[in-house]
PDB file of N, CA and C in Angstrom:
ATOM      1  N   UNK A   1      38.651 -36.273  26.087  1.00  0.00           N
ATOM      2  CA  UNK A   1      37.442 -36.825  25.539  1.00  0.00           C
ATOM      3  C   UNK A   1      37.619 -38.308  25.236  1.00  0.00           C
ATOM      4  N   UNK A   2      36.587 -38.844  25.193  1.00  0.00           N
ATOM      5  CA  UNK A   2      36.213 -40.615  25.028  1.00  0.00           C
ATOM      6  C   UNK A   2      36.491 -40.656  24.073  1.00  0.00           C
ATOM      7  N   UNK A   3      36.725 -41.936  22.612  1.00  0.00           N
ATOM      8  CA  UNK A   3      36.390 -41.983  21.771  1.00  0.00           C
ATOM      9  C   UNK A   3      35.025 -42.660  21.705  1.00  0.00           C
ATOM     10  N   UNK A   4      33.972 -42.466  20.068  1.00  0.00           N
ATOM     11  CA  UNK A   4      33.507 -43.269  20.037  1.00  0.00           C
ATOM     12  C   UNK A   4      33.714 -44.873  20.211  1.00  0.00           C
ATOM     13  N   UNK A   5      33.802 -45.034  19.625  1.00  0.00           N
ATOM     14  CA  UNK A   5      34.219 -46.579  19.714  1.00  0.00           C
ATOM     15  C   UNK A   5      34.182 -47.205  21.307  1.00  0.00           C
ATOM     16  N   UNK A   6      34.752 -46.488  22.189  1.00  0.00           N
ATOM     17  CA  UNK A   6      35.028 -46.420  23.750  1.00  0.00           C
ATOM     18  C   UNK A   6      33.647 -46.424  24.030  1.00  0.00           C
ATOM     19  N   UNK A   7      32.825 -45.515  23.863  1.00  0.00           N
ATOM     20  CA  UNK A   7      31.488 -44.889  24.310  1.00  0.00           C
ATOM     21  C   UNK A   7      30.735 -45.901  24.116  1.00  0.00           C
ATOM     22  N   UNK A   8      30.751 -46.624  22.611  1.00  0.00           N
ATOM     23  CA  UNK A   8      29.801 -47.595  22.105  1.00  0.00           C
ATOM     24  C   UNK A   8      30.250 -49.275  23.198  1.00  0.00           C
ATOM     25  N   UNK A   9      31.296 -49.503  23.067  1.00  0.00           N
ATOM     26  CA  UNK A   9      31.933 -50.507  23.666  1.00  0.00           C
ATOM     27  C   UNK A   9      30.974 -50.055  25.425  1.00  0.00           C
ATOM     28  N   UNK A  10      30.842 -49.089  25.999  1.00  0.00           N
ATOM     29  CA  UNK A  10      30.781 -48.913  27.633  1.00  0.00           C
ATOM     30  C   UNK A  10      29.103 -48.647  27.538  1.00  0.00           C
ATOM     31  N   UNK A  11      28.693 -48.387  26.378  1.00  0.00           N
ATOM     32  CA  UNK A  11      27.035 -48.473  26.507  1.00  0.00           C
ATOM     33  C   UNK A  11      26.515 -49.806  26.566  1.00  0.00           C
ATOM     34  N   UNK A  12      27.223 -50.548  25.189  1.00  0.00           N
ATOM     35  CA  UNK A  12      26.718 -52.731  25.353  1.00  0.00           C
ATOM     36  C   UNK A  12      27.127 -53.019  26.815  1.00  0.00           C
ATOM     37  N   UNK A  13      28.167 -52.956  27.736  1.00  0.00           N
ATOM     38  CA  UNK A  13      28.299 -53.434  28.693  1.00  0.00           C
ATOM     39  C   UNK A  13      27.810 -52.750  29.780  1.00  0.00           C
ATOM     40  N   UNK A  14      26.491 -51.911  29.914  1.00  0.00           N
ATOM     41  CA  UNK A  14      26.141 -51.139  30.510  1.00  0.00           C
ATOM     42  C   UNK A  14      24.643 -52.059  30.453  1.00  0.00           C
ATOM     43  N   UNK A  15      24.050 -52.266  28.879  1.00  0.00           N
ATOM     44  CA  UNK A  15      23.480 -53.460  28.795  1.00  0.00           C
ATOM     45  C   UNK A  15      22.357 -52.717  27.706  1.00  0.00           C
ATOM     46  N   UNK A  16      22.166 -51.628  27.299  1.00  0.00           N
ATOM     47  CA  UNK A  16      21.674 -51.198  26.130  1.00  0.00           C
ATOM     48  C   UNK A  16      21.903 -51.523  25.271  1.00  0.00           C
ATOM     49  N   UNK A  17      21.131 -52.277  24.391  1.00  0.00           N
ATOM     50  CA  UNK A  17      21.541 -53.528  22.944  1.00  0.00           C
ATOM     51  C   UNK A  17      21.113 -52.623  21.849  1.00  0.00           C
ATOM     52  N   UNK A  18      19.351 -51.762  22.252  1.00  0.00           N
ATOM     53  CA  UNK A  18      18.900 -51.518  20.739  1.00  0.00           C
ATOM     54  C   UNK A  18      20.019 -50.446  20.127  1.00  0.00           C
ATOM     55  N   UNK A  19      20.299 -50.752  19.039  1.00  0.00           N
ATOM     56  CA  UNK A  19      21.111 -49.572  18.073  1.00  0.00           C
ATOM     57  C   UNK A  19      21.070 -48.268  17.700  1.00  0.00           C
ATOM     58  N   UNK A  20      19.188 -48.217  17.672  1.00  0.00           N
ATOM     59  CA  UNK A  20      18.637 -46.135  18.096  1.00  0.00           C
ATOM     60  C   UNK A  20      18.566 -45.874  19.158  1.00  0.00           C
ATOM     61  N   UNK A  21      18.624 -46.860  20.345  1.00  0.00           N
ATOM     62  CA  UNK A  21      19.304 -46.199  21.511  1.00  0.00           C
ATOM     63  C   UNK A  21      20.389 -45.697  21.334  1.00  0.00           C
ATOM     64  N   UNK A  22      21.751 -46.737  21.415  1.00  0.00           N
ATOM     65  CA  UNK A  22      22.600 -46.252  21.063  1.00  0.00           C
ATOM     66  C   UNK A  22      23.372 -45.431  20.739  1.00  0.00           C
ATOM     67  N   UNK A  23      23.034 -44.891  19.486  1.00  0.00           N
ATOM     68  CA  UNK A  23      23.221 -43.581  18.591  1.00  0.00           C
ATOM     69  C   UNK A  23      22.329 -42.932  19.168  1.00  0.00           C
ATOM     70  N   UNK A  24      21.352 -42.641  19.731  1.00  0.00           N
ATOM     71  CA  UNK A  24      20.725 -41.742  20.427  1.00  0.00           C
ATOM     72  C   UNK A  24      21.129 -41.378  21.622  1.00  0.00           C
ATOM     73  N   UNK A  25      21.620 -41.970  22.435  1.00  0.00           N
ATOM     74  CA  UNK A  25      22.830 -42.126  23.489  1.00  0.00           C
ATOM     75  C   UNK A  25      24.023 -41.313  23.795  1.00  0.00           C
ATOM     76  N   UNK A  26      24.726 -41.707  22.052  1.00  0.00           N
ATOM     77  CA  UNK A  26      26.113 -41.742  21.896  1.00  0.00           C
ATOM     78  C   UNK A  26      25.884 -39.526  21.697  1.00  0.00           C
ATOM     79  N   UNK A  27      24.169 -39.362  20.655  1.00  0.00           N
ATOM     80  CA  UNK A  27      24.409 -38.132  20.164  1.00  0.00           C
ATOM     81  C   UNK A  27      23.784 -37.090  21.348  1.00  0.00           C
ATOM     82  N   UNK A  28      22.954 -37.523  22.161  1.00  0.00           N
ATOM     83  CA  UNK A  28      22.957 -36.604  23.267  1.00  0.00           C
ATOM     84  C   UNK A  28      24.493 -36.317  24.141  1.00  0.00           C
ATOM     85  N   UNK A  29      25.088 -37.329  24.211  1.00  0.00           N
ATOM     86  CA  UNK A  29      26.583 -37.053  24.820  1.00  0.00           C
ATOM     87  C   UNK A  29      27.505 -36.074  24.206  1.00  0.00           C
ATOM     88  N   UNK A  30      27.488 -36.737  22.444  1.00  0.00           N
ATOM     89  CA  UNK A  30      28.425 -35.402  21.808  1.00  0.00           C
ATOM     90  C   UNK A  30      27.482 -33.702  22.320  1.00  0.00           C
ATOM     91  N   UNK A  31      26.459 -33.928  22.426  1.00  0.00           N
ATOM     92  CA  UNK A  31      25.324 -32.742  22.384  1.00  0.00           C
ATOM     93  C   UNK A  31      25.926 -32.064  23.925  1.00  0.00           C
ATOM     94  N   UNK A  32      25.918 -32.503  24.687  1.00  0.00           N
ATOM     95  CA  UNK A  32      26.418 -32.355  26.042  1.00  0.00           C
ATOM     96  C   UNK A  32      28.084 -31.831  25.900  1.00  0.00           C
ATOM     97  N   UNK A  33      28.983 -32.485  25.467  1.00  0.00           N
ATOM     98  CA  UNK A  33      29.883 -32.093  25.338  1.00  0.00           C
ATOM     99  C   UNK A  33      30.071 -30.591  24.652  1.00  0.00           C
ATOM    100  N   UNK A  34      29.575 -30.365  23.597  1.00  0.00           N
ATOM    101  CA  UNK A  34      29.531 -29.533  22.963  1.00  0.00           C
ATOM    102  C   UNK A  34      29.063 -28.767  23.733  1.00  0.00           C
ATOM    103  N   UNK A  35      27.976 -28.497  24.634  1.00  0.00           N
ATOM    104  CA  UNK A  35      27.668 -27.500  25.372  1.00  0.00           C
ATOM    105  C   UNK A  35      28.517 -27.179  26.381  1.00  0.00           C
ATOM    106  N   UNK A  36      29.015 -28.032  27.047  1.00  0.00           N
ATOM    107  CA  UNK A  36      29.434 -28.148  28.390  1.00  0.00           C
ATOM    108  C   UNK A  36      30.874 -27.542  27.975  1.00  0.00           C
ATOM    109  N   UNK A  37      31.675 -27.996  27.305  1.00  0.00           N
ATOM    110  CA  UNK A  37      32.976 -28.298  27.103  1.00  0.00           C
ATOM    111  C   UNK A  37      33.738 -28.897  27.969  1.00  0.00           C
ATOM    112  N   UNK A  38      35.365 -28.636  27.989  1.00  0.00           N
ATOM    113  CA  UNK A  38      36.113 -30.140  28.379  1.00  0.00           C
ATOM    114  C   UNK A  38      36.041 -30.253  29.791  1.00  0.00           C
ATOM    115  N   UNK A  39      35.800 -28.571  30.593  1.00  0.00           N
ATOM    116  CA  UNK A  39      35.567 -28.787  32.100  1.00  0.00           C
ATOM    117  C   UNK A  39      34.332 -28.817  32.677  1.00  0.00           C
ATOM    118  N   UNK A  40      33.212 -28.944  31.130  1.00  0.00           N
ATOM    119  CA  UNK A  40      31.826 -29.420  32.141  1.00  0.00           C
ATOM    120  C   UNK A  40      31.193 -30.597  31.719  1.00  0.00           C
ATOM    121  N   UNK A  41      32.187 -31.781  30.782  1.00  0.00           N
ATOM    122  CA  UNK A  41      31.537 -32.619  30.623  1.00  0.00           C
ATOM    123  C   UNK A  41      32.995 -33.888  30.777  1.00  0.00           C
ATOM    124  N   UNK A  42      32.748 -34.463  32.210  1.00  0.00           N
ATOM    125  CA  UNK A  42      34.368 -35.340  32.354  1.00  0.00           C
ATOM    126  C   UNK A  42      33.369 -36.984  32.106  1.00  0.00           C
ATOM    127  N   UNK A  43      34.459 -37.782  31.511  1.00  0.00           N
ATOM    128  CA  UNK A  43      34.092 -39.196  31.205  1.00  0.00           C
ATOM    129  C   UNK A  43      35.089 -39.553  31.405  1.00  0.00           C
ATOM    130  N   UNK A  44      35.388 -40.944  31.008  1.00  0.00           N
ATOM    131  CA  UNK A  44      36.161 -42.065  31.260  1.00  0.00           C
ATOM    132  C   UNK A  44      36.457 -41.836  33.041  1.00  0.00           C
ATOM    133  N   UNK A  45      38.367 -42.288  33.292  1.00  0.00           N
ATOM    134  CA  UNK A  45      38.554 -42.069  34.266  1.00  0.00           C
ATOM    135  C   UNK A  45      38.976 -40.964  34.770  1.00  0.00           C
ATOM    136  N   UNK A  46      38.200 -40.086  34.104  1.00  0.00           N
ATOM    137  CA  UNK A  46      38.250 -38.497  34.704  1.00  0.00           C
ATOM    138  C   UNK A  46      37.271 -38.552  35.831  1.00  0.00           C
ATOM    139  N   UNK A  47      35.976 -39.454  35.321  1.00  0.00           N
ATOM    140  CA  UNK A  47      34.566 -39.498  36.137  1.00  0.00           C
ATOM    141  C   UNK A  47      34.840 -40.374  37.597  1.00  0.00           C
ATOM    142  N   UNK A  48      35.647 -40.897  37.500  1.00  0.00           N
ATOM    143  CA  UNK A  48      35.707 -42.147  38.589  1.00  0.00           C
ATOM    144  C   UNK A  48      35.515 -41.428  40.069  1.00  0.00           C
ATOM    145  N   UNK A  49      36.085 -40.343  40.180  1.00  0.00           N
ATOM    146  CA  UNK A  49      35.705 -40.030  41.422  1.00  0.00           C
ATOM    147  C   UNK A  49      34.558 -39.240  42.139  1.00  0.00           C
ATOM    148  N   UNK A  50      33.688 -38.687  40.649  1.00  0.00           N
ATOM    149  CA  UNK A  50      32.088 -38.965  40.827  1.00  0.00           C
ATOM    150  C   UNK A  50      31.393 -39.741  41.087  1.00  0.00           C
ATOM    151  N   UNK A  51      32.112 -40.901  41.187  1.00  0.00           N
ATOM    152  CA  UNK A  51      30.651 -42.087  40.868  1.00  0.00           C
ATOM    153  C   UNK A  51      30.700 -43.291  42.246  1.00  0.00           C
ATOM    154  N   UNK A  52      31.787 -42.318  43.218  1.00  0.00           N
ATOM    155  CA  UNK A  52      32.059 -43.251  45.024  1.00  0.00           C
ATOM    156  C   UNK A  52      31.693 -42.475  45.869  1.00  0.00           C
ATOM    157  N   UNK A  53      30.213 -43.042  46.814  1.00  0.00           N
ATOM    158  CA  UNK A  53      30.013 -42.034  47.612  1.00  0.00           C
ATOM    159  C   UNK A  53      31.165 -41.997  48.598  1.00  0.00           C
ATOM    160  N   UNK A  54      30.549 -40.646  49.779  1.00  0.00           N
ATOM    161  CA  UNK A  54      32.261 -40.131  50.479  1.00  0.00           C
ATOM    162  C   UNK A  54      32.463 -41.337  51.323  1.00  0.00           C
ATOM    163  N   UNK A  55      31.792 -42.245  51.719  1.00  0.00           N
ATOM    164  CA  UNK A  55      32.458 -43.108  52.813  1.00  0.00           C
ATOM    165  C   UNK A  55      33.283 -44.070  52.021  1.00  0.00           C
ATOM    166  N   UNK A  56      33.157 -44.139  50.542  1.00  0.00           N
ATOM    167  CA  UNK A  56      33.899 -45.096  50.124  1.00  0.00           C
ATOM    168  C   UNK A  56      33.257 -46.554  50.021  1.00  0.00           C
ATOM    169  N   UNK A  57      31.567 -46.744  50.101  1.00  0.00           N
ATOM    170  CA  UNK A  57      31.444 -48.188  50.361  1.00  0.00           C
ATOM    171  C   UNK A  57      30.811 -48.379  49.267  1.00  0.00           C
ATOM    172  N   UNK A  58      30.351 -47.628  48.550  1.00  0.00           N
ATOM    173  CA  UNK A  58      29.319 -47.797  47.271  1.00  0.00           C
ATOM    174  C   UNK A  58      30.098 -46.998  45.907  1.00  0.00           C
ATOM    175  N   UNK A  59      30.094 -47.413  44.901  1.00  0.00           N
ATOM    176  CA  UNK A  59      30.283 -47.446  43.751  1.00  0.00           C
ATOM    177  C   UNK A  59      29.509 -47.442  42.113  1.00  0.00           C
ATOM    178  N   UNK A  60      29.213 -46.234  41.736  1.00  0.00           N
ATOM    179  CA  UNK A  60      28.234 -46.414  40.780  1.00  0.00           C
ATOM    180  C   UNK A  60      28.783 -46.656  39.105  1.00  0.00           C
ATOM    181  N   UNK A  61      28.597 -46.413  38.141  1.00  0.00           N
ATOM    182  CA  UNK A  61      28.403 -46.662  37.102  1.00  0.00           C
ATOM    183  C   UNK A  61      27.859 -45.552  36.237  1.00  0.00           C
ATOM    184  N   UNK A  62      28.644 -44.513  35.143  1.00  0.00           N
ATOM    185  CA  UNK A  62      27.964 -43.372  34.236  1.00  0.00           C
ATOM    186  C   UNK A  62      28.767 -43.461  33.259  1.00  0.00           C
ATOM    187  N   UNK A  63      28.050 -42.916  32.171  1.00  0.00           N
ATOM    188  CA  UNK A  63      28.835 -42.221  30.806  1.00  0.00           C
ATOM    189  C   UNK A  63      29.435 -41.246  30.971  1.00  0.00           C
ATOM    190  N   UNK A  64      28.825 -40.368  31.493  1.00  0.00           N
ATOM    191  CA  UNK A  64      30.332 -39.100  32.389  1.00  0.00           C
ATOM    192  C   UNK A  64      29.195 -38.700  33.575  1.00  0.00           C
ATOM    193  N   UNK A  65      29.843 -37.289  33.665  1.00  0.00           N
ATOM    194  CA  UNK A  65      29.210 -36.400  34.584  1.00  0.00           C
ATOM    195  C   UNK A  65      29.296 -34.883  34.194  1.00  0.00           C
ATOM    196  N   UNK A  66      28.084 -34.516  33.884  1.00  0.00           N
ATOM    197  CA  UNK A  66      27.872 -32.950  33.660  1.00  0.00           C
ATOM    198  C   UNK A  66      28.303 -31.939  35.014  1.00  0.00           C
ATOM    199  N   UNK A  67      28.988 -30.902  34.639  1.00  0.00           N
ATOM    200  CA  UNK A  67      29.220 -30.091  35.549  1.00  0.00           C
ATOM    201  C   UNK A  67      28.622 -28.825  34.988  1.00  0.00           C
ATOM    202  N   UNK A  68      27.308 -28.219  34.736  1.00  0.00           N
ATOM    203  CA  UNK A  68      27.261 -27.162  34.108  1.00  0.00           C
ATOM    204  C   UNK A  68      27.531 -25.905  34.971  1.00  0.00           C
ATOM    205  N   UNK A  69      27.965 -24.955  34.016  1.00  0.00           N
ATOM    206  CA  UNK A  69      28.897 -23.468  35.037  1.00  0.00           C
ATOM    207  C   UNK A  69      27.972 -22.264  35.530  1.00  0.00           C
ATOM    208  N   UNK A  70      26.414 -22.820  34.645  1.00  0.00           N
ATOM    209  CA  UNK A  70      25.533 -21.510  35.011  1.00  0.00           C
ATOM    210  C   UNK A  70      24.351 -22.036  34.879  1.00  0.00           C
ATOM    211  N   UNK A  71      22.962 -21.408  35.576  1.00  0.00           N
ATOM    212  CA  UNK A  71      21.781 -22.095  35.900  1.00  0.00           C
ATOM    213  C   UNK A  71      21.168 -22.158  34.490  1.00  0.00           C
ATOM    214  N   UNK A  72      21.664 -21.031  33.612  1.00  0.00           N
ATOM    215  CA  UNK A  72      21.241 -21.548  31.807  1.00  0.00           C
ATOM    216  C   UNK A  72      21.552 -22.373  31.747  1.00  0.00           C
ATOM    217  N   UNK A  73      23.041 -23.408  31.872  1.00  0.00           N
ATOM    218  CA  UNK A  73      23.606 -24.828  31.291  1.00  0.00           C
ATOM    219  C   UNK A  73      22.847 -25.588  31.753  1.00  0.00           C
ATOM    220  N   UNK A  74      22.174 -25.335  33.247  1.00  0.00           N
ATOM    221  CA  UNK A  74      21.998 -26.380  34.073  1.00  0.00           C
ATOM    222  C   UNK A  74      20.372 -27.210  33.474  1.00  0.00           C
ATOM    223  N   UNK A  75      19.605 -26.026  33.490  1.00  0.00           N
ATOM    224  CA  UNK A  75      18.267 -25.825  32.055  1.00  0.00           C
ATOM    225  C   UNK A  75      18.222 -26.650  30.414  1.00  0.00           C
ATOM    226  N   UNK A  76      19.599 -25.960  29.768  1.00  0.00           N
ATOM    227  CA  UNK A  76      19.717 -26.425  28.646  1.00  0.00           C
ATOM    228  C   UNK A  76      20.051 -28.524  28.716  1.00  0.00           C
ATOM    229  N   UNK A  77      21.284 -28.725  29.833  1.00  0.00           N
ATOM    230  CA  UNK A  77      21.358 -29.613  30.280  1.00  0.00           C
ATOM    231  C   UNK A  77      20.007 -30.914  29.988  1.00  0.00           C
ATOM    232  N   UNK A  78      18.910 -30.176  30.951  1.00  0.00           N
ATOM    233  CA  UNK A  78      17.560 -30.596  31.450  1.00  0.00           C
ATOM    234  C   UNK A  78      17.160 -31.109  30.215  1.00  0.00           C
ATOM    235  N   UNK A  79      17.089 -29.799  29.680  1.00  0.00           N
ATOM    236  CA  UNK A  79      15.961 -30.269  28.385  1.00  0.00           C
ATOM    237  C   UNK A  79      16.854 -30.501  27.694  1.00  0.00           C
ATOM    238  N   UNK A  80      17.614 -31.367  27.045  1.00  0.00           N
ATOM    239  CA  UNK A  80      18.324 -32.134  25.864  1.00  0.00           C
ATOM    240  C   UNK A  80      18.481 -33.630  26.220  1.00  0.00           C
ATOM    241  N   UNK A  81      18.131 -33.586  28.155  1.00  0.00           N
ATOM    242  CA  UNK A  81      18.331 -35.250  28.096  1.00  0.00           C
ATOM    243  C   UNK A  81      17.053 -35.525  28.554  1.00  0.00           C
ATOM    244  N   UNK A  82      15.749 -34.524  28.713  1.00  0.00           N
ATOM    245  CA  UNK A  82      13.955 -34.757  28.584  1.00  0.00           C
ATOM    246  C   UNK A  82      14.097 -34.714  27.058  1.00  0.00           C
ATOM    247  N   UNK A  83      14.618 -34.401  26.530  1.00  0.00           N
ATOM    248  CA  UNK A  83      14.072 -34.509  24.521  1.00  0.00           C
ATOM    249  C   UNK A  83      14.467 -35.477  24.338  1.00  0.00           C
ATOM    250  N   UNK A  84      15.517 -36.597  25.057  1.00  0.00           N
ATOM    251  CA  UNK A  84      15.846 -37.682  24.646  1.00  0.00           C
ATOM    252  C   UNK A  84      14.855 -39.117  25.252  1.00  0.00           C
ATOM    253  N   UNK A  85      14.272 -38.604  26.349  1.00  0.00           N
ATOM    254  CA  UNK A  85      13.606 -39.319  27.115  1.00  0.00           C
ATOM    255  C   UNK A  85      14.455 -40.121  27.977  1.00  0.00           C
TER     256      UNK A  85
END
């Protein structure tokens, strides 16, 4: 797992300034984690090899990547990051 501090530091340079973003941000992620747990919610450079498509030429940018294990997670998933907007 990330720390905060990590999370907050990779959201400003992501370029989200307001502060109830932020914490709104930071608490859908713990929210995710908590559902997901440690093998359905990877961040830092656990994520890195989510985020290159397969040819290798493009490179994206995330807070992690959800892996949910059942079409309930995949649902619950949905609606916790539509309640966040």
């Amino acid at each position: 797992m990330v720390d905060k501090s990590e999370k907050f530091s990779t959201l400003v340079r992501v370029g989200y300034f307001s502060r109830a973003i932020l914490y709104s941000v930071l608490g859908l992620i713990a929210s995710l984690e908590s559902l997901l747990g440690p093998s359905g919610w990877i961040a830092g450079d656990d994520a890195a090899a989510y985020l290159v498509d397969f040819r290798e030429d493009f490179t994206g940018s995330a807070l992690g990547v959800a892996r949910p294990g059942s079409t309930e997670e995949v649902a619950e998933v949905v609606r916790r990051c539509a309640a966040e907007g």
